[in-house]
Every structure is written in structure tokens, then in C-alpha cells.
Protein backbone atom coordinates (compact mmCIF):
# COMPACT_ATOMS: atom_id res chain seq x y z
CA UNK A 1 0.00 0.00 0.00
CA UNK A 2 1.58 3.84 -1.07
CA UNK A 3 0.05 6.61 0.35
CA UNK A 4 0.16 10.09 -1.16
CA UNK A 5 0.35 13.21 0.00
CA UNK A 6 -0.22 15.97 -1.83
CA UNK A 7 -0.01 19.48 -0.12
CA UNK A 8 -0.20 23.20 -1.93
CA UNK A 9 -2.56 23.45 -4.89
CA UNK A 10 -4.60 27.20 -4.71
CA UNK A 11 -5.78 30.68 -6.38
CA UNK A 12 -3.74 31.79 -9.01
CA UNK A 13 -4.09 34.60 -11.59
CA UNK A 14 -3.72 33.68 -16.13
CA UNK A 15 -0.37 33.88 -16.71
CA UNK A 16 0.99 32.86 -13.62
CA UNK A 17 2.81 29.85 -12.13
CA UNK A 18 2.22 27.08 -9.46
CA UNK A 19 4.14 23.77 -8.53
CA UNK A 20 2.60 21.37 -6.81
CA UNK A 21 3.97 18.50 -5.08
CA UNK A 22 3.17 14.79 -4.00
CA UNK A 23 4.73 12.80 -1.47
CA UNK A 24 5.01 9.32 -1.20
CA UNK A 25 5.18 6.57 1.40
CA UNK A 26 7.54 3.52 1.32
CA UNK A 27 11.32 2.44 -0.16
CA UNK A 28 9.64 1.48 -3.47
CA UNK A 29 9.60 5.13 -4.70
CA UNK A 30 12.14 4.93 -7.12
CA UNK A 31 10.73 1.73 -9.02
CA UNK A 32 8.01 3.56 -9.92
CA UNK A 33 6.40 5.45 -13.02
CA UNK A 34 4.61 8.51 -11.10
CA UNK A 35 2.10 10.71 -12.82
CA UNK A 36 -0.38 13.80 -12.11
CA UNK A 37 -4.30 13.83 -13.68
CA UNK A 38 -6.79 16.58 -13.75
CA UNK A 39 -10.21 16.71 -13.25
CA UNK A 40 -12.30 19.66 -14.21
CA UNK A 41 -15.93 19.86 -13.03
CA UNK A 42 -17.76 17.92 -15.63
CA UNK A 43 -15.42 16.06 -17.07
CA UNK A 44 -14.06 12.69 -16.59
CA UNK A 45 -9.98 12.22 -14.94
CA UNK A 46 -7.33 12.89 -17.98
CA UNK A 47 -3.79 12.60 -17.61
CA UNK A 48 -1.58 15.64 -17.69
CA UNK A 49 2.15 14.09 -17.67
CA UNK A 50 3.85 11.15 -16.76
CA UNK A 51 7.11 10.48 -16.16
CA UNK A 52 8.86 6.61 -16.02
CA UNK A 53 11.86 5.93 -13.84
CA UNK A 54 14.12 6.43 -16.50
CA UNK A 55 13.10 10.21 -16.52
CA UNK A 56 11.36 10.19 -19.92
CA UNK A 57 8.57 11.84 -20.18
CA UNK A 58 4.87 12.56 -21.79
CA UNK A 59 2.58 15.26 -21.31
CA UNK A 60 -1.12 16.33 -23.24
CA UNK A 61 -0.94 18.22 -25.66
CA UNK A 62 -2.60 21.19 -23.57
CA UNK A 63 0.21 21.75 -21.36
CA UNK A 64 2.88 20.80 -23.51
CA UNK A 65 5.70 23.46 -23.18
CA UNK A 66 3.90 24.76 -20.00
CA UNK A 67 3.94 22.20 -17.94
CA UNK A 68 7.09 20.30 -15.91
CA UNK A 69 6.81 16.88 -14.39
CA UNK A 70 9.96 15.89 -12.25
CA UNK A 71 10.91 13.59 -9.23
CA UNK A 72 13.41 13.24 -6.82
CA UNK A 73 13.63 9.82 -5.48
CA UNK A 74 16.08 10.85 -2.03
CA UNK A 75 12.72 12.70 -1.13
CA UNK A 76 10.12 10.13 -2.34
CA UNK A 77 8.21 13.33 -4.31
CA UNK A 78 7.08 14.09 -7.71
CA UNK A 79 6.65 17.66 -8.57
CA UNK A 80 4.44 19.22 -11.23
CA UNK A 81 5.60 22.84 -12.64
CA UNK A 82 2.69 25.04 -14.11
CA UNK A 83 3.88 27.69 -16.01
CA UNK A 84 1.40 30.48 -18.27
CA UNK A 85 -1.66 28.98 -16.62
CA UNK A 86 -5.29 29.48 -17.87
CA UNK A 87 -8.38 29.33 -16.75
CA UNK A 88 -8.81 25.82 -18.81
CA UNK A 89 -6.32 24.86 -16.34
CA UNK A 90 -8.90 24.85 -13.68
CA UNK A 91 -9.02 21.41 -12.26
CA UNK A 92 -8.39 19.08 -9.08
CA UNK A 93 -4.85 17.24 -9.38
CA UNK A 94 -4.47 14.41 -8.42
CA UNK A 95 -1.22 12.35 -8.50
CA UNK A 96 -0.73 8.46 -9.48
CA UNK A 97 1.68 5.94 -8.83
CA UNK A 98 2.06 3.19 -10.83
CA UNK A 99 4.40 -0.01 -10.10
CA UNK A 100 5.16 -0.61 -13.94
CA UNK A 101 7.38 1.89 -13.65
CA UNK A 102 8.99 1.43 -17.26
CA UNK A 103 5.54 2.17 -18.87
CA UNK A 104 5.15 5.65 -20.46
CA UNK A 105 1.81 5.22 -21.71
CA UNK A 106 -1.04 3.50 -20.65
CA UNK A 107 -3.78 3.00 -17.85
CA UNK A 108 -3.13 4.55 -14.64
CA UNK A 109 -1.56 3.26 -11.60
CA UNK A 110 -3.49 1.85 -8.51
CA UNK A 111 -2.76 4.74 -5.87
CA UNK A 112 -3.63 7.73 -5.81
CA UNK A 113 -3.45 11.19 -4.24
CA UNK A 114 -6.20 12.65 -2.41
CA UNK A 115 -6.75 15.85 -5.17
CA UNK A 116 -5.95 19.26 -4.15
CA UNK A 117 -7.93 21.74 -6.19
CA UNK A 118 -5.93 24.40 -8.74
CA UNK A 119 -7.97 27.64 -9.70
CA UNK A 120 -6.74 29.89 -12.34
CA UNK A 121 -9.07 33.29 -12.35
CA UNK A 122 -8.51 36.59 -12.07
């Protein structure tokens, strides 16, 4: 069992930045792929990047070149920089572990965070 913790999220004006952060239990952290999904009121849970243990990476195409995923394994925690945000980017994150941690692609993993809600409005 991982637990996740995921503190921050929060108000933000268009145009400006936000990082959020997730941290996770256990000495498995760096076997796995880790990921963060967004869900806007409405609509169902998409992903918004994903990142493998290897370090490669995929985003959607809506926060391509706006959005960082990263991770540092010494502190178990996966990080999500939000650069240029819109008010699209309104959502509830939520991050996602997932023990196939070579996969770039694909379903999500079996834990996740419990959601902390992103606002972009002026």
C-alpha cells in the first residue's frame, strides 16, 4: 500500500505559475512510473504528464511546453511545474503511482493522491 500526499494546490491569476507536489510513502519510490491527472468539473480524470523511472517523459498536448513533471527519489516526491496557466487549467490534481514503472503510456496506476484543487481566475 503507497500513500500520497499531496499538499499546496490554490488561487492563481492567467499567466501565472504554481508547482505542486506529491509525497510518497515507502522504499519502493524509485521503481516507480509517477504521474499527475486533472479533473475539471464535468469532465471525466485525464492525464496531464507522466514520467517513467528512466526520466522520460509525456505530457497532453494542452500543457505541452507549460507544464514540468519531475521527481526526486532521495525525497520520495514528484513535482508538477505550471507555467502560463489558464483558466482551462482549472481542475483538481491528483497524483498516481504506478508499479510498472517502465511504462510511459497507458492506464493509470493503482494509488492515488487525495486531489488538491488548482484555480486559475482573475
Amino acid at each position: 500500500q503507497v500513500q500520497l500526499v499531496e499538499p499546496g494546490g490554490g488561487l492563481v491569476q492567467p499567466g501565472g505559475s504554481l508547482k505542486l507536489s506529491c509525497v510518497a510513502s515507502g522504499n519502493m519510490f524509485a521503481t516507480y512510473a509517477l504521474a499527475w491527472y486533472s479533473q475539471a468539473p464535468g469532465k471525466e480524470r485525464e492525464l496531464v504528464a507522466r514520467i517513467t523511472t528512466a526520466g522520460r517523459t509525456t505530457y497532453a498536448d494542452s500543457v505541452k511546453g507549460r507544464f514540468t513533471i519531475s521527481r526526486d527519489n532521495i525525497k520520495n516526491t514528484v513535482y508538477l511545474d505550471m507555467n502560463n496557466l489558464k483558466p482551462e487549467d482549472t481542475a483538481i490534481y491528483y497524483c498516481n503511482v504506478d508499479s510498472r514503472g517502465w511504462v510511459l503510456s497507458g492506464d493509470a496506476g493503482a494509488y492515488w493522491g487525495q486531489g488538491t484543487q488548482v484555480t486559475v481566475s482573475s
